[in-house]
N, C-alpha and C. Protein backbone atom coordinates (compact mmCIF):
# COMPACT_ATOMS: atom_id res chain seq x y z
N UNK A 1 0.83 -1.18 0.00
CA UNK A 1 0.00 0.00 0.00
C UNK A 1 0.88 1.25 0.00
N UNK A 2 0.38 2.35 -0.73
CA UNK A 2 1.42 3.71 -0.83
C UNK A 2 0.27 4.62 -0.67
N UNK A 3 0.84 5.42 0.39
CA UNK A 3 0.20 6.71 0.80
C UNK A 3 0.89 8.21 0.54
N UNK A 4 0.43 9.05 -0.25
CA UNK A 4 1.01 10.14 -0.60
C UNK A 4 0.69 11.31 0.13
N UNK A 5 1.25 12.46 0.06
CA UNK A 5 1.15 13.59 1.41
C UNK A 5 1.33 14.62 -0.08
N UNK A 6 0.58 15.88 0.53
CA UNK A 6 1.15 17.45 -0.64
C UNK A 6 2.11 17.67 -0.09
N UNK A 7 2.73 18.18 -1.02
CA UNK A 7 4.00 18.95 -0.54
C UNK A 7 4.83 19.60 0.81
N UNK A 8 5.15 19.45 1.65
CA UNK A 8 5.75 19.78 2.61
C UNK A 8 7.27 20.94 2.83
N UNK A 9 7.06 21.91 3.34
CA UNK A 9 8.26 22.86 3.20
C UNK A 9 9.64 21.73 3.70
N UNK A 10 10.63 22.29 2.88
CA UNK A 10 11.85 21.64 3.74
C UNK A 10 12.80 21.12 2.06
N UNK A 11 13.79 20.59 2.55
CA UNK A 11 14.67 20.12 1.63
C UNK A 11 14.94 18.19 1.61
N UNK A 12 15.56 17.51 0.69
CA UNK A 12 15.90 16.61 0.71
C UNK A 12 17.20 16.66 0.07
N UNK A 13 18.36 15.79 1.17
CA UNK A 13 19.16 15.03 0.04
C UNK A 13 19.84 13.76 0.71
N UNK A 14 20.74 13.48 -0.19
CA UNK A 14 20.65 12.14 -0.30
C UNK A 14 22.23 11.70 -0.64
N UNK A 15 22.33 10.13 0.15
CA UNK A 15 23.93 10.20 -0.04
C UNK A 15 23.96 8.28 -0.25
N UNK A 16 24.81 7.75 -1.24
CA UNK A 16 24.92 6.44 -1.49
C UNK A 16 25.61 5.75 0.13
N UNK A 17 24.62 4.66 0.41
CA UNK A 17 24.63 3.72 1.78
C UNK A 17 25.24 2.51 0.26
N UNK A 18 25.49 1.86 1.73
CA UNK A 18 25.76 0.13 1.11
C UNK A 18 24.58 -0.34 0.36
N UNK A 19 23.00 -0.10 0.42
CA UNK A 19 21.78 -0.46 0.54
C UNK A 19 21.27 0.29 -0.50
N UNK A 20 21.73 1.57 -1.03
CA UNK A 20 21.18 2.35 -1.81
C UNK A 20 21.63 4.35 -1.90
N UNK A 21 20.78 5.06 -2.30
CA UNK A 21 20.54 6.01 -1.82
C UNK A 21 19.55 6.27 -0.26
N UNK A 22 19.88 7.04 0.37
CA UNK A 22 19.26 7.08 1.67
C UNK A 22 19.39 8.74 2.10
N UNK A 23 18.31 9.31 2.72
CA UNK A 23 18.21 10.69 2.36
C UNK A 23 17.79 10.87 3.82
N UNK A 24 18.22 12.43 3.88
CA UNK A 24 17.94 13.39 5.23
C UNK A 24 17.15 14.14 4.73
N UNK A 25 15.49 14.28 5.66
CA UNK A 25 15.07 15.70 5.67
C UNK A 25 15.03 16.57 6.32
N UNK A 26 15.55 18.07 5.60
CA UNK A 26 15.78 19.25 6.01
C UNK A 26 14.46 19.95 6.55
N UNK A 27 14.69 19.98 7.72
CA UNK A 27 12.86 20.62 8.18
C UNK A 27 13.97 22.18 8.63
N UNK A 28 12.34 23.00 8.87
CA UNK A 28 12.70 24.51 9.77
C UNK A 28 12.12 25.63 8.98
N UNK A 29 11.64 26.53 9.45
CA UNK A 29 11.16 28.33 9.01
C UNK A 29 12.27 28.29 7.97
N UNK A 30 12.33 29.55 6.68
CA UNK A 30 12.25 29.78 6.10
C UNK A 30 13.80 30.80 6.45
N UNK A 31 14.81 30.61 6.20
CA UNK A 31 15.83 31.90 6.57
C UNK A 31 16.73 30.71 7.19
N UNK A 32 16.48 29.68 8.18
CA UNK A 32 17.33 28.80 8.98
C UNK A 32 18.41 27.99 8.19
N UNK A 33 18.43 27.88 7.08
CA UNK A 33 19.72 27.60 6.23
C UNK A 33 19.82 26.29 5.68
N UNK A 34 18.41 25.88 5.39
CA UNK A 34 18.90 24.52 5.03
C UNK A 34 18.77 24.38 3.32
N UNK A 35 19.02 25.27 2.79
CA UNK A 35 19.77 25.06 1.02
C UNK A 35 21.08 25.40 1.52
N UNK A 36 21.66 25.78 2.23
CA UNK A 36 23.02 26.21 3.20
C UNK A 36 23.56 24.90 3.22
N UNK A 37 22.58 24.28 4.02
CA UNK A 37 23.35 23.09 4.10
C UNK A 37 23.40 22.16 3.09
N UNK A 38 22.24 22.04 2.47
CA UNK A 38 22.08 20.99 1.59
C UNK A 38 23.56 21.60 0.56
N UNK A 39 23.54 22.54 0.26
CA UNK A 39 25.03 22.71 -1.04
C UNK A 39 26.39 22.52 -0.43
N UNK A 40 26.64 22.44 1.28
CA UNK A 40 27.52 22.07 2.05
C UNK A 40 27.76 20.53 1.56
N UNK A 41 26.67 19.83 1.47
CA UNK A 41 26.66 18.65 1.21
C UNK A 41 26.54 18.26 0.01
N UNK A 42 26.13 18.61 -0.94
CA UNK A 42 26.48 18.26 -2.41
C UNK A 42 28.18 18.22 -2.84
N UNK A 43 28.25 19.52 -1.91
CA UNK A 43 30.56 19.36 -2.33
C UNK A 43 31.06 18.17 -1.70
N UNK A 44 30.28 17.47 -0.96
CA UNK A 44 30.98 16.03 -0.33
C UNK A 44 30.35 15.17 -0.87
N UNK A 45 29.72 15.26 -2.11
CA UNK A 45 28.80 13.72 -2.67
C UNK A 45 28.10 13.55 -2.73
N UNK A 46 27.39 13.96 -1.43
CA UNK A 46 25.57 13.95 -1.82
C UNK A 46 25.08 14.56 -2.78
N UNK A 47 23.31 13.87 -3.17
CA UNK A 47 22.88 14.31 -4.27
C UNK A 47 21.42 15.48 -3.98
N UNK A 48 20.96 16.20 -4.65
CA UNK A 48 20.05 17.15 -4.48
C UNK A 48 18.58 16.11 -4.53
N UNK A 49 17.81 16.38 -4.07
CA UNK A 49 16.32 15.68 -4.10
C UNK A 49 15.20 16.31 -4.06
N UNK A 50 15.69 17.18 -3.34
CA UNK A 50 14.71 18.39 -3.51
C UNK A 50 14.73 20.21 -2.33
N UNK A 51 14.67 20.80 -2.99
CA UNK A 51 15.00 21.73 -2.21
C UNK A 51 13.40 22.98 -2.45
N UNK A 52 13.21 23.04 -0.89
CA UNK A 52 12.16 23.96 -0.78
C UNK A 52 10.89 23.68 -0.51
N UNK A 53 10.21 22.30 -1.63
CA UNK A 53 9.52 21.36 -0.81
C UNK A 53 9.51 20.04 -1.18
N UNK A 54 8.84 19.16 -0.65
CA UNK A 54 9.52 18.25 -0.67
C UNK A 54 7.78 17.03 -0.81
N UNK A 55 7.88 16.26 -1.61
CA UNK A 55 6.88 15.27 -1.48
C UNK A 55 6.99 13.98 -1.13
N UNK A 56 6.26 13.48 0.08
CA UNK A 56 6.26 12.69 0.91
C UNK A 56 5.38 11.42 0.57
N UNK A 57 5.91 10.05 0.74
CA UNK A 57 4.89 8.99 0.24
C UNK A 57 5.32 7.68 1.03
N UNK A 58 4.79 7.04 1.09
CA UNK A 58 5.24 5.75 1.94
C UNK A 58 4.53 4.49 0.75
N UNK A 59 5.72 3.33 1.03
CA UNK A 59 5.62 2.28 0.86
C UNK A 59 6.09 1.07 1.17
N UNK A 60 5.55 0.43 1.60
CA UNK A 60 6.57 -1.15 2.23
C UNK A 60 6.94 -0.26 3.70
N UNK A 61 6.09 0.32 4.05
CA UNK A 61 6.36 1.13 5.41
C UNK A 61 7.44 1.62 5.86
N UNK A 62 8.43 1.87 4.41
CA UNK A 62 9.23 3.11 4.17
C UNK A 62 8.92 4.44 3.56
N UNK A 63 9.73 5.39 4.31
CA UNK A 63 9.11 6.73 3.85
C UNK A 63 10.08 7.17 2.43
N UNK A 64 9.65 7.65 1.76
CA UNK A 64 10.10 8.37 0.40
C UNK A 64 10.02 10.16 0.56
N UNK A 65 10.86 10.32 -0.68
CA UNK A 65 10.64 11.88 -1.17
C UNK A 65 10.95 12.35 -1.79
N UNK A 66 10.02 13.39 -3.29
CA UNK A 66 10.92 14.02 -4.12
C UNK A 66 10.55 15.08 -4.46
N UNK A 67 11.33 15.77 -5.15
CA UNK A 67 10.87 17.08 -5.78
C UNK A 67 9.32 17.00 -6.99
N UNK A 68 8.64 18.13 -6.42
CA UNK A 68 7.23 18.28 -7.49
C UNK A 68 8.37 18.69 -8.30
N UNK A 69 7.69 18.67 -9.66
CA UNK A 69 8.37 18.53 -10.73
C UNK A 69 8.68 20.04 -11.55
N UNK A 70 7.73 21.15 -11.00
CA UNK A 70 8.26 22.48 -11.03
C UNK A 70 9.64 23.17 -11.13
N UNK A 71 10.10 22.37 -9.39
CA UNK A 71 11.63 22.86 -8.73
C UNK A 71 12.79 21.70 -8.86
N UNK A 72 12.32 20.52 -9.48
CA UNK A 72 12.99 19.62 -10.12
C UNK A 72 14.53 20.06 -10.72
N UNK A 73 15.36 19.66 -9.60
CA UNK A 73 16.78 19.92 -9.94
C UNK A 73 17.40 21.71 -9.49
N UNK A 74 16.35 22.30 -9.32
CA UNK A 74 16.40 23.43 -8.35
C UNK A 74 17.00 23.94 -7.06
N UNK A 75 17.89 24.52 -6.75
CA UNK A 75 18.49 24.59 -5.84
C UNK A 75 18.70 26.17 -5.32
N UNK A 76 17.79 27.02 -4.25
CA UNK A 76 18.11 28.38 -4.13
C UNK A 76 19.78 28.61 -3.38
N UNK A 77 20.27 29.48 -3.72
CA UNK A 77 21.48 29.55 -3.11
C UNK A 77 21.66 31.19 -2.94
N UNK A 78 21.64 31.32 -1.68
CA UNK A 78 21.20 32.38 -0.68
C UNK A 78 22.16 33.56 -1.16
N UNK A 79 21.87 35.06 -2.18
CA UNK A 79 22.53 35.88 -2.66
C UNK A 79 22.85 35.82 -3.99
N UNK A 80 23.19 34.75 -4.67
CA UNK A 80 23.39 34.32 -5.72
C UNK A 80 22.17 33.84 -6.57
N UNK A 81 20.98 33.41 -6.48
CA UNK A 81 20.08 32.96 -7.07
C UNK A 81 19.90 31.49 -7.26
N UNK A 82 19.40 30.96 -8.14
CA UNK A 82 18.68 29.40 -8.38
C UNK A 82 20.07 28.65 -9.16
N UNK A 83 20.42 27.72 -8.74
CA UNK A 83 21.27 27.04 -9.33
C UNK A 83 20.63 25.69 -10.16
N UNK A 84 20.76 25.74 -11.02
CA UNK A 84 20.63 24.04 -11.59
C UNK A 84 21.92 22.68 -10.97
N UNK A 85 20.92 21.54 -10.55
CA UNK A 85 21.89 20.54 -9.84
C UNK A 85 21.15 19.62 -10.34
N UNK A 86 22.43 18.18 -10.87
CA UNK A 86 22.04 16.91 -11.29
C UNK A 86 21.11 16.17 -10.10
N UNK A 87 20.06 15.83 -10.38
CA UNK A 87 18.62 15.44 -9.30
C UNK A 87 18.64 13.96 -9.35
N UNK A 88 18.73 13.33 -7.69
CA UNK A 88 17.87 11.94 -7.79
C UNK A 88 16.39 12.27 -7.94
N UNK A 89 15.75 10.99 -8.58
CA UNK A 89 14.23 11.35 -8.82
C UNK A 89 13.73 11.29 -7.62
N UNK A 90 14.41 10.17 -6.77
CA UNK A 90 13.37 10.15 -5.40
C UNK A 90 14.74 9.28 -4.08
N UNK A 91 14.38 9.80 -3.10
CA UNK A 91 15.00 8.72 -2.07
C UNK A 91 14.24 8.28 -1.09
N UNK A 92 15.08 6.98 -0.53
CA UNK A 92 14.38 6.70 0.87
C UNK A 92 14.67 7.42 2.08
N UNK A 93 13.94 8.35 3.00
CA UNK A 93 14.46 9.24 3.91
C UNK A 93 14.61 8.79 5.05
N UNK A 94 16.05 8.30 5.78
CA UNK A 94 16.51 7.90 6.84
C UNK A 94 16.40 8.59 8.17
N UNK A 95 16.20 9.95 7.80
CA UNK A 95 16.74 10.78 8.81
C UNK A 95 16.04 12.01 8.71
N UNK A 96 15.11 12.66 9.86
CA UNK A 96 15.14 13.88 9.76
C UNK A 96 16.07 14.95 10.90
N UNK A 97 16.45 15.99 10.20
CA UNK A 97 17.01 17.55 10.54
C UNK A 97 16.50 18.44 10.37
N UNK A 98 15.92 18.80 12.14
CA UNK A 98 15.08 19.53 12.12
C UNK A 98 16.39 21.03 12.15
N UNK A 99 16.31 22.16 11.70
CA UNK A 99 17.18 23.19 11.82
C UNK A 99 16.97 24.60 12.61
N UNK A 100 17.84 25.03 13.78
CA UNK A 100 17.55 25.47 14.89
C UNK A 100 17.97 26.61 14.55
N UNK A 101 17.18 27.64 15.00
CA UNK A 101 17.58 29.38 15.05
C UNK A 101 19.54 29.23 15.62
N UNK A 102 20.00 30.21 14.92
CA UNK A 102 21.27 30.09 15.83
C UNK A 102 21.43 30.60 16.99
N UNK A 103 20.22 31.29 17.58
CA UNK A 103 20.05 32.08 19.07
C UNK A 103 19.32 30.97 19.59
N UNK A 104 18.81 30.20 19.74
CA UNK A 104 18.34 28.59 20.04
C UNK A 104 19.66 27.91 20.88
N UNK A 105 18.87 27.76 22.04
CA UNK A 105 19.90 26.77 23.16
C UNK A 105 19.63 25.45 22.21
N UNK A 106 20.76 24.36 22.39
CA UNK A 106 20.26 23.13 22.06
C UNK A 106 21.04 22.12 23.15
N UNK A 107 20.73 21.06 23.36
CA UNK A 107 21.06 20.09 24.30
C UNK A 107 22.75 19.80 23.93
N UNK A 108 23.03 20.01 25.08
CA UNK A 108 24.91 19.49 24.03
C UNK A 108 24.63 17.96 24.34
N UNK A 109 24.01 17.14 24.75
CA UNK A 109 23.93 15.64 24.67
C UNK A 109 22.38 15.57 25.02
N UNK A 110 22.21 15.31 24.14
CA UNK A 110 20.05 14.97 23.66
C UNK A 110 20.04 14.04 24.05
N UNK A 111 18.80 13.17 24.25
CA UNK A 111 18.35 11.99 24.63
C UNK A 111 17.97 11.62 22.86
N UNK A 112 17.71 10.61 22.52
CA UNK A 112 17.57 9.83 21.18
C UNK A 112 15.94 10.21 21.01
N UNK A 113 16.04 10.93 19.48
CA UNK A 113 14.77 11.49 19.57
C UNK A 113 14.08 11.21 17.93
N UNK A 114 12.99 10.90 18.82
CA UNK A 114 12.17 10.84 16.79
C UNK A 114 11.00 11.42 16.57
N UNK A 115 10.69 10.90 15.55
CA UNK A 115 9.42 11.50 14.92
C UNK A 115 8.87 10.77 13.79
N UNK A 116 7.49 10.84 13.96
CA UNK A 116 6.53 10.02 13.03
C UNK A 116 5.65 10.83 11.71
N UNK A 117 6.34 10.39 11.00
CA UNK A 117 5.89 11.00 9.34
C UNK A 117 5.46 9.84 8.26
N UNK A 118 3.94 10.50 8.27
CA UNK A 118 3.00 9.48 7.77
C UNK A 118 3.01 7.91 8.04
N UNK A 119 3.00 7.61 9.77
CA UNK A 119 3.12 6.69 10.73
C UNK A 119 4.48 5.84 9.91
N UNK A 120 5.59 6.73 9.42
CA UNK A 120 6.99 6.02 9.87
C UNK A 120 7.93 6.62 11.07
N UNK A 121 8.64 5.88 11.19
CA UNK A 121 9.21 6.23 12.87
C UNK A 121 10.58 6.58 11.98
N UNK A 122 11.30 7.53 12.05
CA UNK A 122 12.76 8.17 12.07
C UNK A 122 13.33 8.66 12.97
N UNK A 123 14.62 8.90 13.15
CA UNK A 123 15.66 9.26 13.93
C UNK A 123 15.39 10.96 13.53
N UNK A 124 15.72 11.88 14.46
CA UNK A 124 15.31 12.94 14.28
C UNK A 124 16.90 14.24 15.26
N UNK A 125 17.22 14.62 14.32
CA UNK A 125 18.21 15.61 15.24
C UNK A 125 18.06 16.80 15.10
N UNK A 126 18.21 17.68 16.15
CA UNK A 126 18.26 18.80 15.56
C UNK A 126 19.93 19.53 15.65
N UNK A 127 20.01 20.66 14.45
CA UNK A 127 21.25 20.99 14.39
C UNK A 127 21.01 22.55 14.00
N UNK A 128 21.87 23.14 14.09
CA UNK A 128 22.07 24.89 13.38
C UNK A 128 22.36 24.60 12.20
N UNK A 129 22.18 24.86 10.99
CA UNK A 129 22.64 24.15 9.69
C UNK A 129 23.53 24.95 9.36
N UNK A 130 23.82 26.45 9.62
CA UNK A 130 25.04 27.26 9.33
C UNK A 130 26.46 26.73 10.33
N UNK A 131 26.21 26.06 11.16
CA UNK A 131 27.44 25.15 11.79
C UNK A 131 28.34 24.74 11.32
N UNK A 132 29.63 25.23 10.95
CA UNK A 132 30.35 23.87 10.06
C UNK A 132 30.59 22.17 10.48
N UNK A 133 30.12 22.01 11.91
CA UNK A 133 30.08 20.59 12.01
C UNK A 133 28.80 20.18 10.98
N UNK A 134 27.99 21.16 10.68
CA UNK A 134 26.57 20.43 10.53
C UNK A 134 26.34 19.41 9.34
N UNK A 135 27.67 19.21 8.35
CA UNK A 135 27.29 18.48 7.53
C UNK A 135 28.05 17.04 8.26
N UNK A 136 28.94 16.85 8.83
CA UNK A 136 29.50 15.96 9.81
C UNK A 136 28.26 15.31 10.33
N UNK A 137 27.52 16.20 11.17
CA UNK A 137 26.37 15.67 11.86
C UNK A 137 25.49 14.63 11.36
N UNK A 138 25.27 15.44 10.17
CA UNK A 138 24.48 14.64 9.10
C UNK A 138 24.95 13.10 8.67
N UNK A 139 26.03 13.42 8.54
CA UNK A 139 26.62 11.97 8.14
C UNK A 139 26.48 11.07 8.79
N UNK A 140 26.43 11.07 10.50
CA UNK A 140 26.94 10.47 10.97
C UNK A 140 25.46 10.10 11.63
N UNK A 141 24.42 10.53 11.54
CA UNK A 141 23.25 10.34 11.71
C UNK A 141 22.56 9.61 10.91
N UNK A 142 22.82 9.32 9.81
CA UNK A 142 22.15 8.98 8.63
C UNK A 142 23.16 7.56 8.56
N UNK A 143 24.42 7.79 9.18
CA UNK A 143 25.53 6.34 9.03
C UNK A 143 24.90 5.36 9.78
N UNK A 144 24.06 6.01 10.61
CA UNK A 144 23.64 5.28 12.04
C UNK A 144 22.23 4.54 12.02
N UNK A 145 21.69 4.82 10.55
CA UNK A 145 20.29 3.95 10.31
C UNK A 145 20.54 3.34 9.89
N UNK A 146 18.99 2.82 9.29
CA UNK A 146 19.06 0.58 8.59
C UNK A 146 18.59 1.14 7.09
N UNK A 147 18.84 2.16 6.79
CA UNK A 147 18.49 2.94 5.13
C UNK A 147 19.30 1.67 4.29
């Protein structure tokens, strides 16, 4: 059975696992930096999936996501304008990143935290995405699922 969702603000991308492609979503307001991050992470390999919003679907009681086909390969890049980037059509999303004001306290050691999107269960972190650990973070969050 596959269940589809409209569009959702936020970004996707996506980085080759042993298993496949396997993708982080970029959640947060609008200014918090996550095409910031997502192009942090394209210079290390990862691939673009979608940036800005993002469409959500489940199957085999994995979650999916890709770009509506508008912003397809679309990428805003903050001062500079819209970049064109080589696009996966879709990934499986391992991981969400939720992205924190940089005046935002955050836990320096969180308790293990998730969240349920369209009744799948993910690993859920939150990070400052203008951080330079923050693409580190990512990695190592996304190293840490069964994607």
């Amino acid at each position: 059975m596959t269940t589809a969702q409209e569009p959702i603000h936020g970004g996707l991308v996506a980085r080759r696992q042993s298993r496949g492609w396997a993708g982080v979503l970029l959640l947060g307001p609008s200014g918090r930096g996550k095409s910031d991050l997502a192009l942090r992470l394209l210079a290390r390999g990862w691939r673009l999936v979608a940036d800005d919003r993002v469409i959500l679907w489940t199957s085999g009681g994995r979650l999916y996501g890709r770009s509506p086909q508008t912003l397809r390969g679309l990428l805003e890049v903050r001062h500079l304008g819209v970049s064109t980037e080589p696009v996966l059509e879709l990934a499986q999303i391992g991981a969400v990143a939720e992205c924190a004001a940089a005046d935002e306290t955050l836990e320096r050691i969180p308790a293990p935290d998730g969240v349920s999107l369209l009744g799948v269960e993910l690993p859920r972190i939150r990070v400052r995405a203008l951080e330079t650990s923050a693409p580190d973070k990512l990695e190592r969050v996304l190293a840490a699922t069964r994607v």
